[in-house]
Protein backbone atom coordinates (compact mmCIF):
# COMPACT_ATOMS: atom_id res chain seq x y z
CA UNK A 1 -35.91 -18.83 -9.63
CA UNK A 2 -35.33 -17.40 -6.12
CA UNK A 3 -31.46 -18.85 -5.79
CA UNK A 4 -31.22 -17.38 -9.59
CA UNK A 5 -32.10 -13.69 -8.09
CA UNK A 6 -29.74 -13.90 -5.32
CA UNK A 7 -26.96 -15.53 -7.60
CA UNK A 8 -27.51 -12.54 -9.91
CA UNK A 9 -28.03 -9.63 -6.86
CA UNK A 10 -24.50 -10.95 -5.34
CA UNK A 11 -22.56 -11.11 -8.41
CA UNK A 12 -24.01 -7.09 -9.05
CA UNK A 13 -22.45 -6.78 -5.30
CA UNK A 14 -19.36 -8.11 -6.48
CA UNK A 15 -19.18 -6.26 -9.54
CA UNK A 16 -19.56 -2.92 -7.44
CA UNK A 17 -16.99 -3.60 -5.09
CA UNK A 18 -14.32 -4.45 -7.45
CA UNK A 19 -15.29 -1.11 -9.29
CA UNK A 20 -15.10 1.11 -6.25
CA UNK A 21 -11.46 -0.46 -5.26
CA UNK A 22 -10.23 0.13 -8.75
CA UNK A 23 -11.06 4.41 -8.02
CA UNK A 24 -8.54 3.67 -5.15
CA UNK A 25 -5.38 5.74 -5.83
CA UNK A 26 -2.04 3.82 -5.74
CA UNK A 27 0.74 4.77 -5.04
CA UNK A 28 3.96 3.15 -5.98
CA UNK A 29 7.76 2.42 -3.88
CA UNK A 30 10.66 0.91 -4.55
CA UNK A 31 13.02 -1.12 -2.42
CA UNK A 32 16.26 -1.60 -3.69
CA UNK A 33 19.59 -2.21 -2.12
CA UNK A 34 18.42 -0.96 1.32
CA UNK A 35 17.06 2.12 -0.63
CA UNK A 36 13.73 3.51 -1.14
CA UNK A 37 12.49 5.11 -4.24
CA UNK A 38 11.05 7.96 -3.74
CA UNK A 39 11.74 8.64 -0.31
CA UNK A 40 8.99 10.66 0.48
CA UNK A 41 4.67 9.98 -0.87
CA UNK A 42 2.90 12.58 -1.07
CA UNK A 43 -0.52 10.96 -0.87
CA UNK A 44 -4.25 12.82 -0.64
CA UNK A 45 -5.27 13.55 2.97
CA UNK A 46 -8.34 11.66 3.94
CA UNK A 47 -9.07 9.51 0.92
CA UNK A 48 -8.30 5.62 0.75
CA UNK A 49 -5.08 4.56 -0.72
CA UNK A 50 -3.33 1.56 -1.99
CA UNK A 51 0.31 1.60 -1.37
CA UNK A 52 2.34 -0.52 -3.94
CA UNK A 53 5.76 -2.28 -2.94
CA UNK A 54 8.01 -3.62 -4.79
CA UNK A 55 11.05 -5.35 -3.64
CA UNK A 56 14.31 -5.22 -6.55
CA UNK A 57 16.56 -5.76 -4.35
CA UNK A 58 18.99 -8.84 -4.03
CA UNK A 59 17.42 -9.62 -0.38
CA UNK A 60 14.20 -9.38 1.71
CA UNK A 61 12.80 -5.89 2.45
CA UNK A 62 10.33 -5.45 4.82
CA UNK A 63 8.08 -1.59 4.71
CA UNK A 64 7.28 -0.98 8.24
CA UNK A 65 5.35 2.12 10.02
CA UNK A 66 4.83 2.30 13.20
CA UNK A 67 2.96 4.96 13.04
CA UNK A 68 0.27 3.84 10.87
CA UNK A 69 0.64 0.08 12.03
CA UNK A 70 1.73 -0.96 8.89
CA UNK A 71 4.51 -3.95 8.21
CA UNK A 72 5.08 -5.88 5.00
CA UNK A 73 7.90 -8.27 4.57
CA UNK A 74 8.83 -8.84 1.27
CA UNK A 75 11.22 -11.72 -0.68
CA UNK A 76 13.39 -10.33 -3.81
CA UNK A 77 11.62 -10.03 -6.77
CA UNK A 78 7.92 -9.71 -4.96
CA UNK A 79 5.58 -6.72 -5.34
CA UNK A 80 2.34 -6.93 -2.83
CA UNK A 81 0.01 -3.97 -2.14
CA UNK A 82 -1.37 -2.67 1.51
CA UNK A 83 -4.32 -0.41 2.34
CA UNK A 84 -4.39 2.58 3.72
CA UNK A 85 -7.18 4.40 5.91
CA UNK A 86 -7.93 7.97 5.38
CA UNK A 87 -4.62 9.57 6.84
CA UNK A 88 -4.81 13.21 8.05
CA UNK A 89 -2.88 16.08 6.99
CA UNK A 90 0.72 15.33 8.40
CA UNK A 91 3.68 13.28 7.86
CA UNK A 92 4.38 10.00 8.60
CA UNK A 93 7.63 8.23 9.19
CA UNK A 94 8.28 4.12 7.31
CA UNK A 95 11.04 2.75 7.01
CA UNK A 96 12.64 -0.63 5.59
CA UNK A 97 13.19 -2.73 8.51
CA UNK A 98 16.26 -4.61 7.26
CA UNK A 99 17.93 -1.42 6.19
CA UNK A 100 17.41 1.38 9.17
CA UNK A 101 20.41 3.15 8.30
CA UNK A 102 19.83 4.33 4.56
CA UNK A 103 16.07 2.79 4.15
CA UNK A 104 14.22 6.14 5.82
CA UNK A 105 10.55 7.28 4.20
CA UNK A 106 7.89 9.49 4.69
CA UNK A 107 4.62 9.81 3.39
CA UNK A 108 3.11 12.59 3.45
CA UNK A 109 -0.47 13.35 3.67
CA UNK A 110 -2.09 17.11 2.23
């Protein structure tokens, strides 16, 4: 009866969790042809955030920040999601690392 209790109190845990990561806000980008889509997030200033990428593009992409110490390489046709801290108020450069020239972001935190 014991194990049953802690089967049943971790399952509750589980439940919770999955819940409060679902509140998260995402937000979504694009990478396609060396471009990004939009160019600059606006995201809210010290709340949790997923970030959504998804790579269209005939070749690998690859989101990278140093900034925020944030990289992501990507394969055509793949869409995978990072986490993001509680920014502050600011902007924040990205950009795709196989594109420098035309694959420039921002995000922007208010």
């Amino acid at each position: 009866m014991k194990h049953a209790l802690h089967s049943v109190a971790f399952g509750l845990f589980l439940a919770s969790t999955v819940v409060m990561a679902d509140d998260m806000p995402t937000i979504k980008l694009l990478m396609k042809d060396g471009r990004l889509y939009p160019e600059t997030l606006e995201v809210p200033a010290m709340t949790r955030f997923r970030l959504e990428v998804k790579n269209e593009g005939p070749g690998a992409a690859e989101f990278e920040s140093l900034e925020l110490r944030k990289e992501l390489v990507m394969a055509p046709g793949v869409t995978r999601s990072l986490v993001f801290h509680p920014m502050k108020p600011g902007s924040y450069k990205f950009f795709d690392d196989f594109h420098p020239a035309t694959g420039q972001g921002l995000i922007v935190a208010k």
